[in-house]
Protein backbone atom coordinates (compact mmCIF):
# COMPACT_ATOMS: atom_id res chain seq x y z
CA UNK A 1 1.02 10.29 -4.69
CA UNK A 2 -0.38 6.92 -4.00
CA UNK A 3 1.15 4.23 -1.33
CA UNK A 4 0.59 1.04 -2.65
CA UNK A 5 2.54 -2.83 -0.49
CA UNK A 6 4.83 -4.04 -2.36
CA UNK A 7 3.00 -7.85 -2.97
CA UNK A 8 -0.02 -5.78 -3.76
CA UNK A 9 1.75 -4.01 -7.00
CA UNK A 10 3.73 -7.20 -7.98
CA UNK A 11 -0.20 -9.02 -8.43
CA UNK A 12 -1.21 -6.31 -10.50
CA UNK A 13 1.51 -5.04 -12.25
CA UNK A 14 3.39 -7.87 -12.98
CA UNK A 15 6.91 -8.85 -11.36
CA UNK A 16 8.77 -8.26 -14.34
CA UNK A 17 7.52 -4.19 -14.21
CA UNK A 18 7.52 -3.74 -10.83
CA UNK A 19 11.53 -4.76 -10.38
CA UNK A 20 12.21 -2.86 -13.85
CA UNK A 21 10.91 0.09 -13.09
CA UNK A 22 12.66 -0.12 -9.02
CA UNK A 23 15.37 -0.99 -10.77
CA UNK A 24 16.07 -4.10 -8.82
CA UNK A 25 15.84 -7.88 -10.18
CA UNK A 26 12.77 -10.09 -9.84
CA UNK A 27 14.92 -12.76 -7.35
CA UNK A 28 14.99 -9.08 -5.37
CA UNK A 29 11.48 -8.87 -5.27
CA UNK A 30 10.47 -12.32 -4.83
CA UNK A 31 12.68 -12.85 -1.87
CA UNK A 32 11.31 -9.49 0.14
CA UNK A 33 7.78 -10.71 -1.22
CA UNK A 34 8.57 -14.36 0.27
CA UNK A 35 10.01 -13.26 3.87
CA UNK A 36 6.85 -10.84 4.04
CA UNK A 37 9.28 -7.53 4.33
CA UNK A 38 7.12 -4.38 4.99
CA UNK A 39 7.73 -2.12 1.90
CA UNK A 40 5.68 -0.14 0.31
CA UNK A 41 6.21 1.30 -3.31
CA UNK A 42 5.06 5.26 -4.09
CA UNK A 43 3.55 6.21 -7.25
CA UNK A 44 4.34 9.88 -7.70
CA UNK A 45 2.95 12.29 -9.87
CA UNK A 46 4.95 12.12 -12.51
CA UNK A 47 4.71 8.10 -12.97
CA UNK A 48 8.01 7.41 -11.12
CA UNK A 49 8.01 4.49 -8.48
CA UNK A 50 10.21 4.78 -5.19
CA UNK A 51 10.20 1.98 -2.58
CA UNK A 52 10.86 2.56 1.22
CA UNK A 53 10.61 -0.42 3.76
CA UNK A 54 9.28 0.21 7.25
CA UNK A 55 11.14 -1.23 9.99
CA UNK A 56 11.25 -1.49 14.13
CA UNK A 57 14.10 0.76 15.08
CA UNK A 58 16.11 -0.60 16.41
CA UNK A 59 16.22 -3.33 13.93
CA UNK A 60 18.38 -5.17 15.43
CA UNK A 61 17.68 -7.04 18.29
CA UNK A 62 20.47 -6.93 21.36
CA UNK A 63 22.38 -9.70 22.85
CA UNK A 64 23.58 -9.71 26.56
């Protein structure tokens, strides 16, 4: 299995392949691209892609 960022796939692969084959739409991935979200996208063995973003727990900050 190979971890690849998410902005590092879409300049190789191609925007159109990388959100077909998450099964998301390009707007999807330009928009987590654009507000720099931390995901990264495995490659498995078997040629499937899975995405998982990394995030601060919590995530959301608290207000007094």
């Amino acid at each position: 299995m190979q971890k690849i960022q998410l902005s590092e796939l879409v300049s190789t692969k191609g925007l159109a392949a990388v959100s077909r084959a998450l099964g998301v739409s390009p707007p999807a991935i330009h928009k987590a691209i654009s507000v720099n979200r931390n995901i990264f996208v495995t490659v498995r063995d078997d040629g499937t892609w899975v995405a998982e973003e990394v995030r601060p727990f919590p995530s959301q900050k608290k207000t007094a």
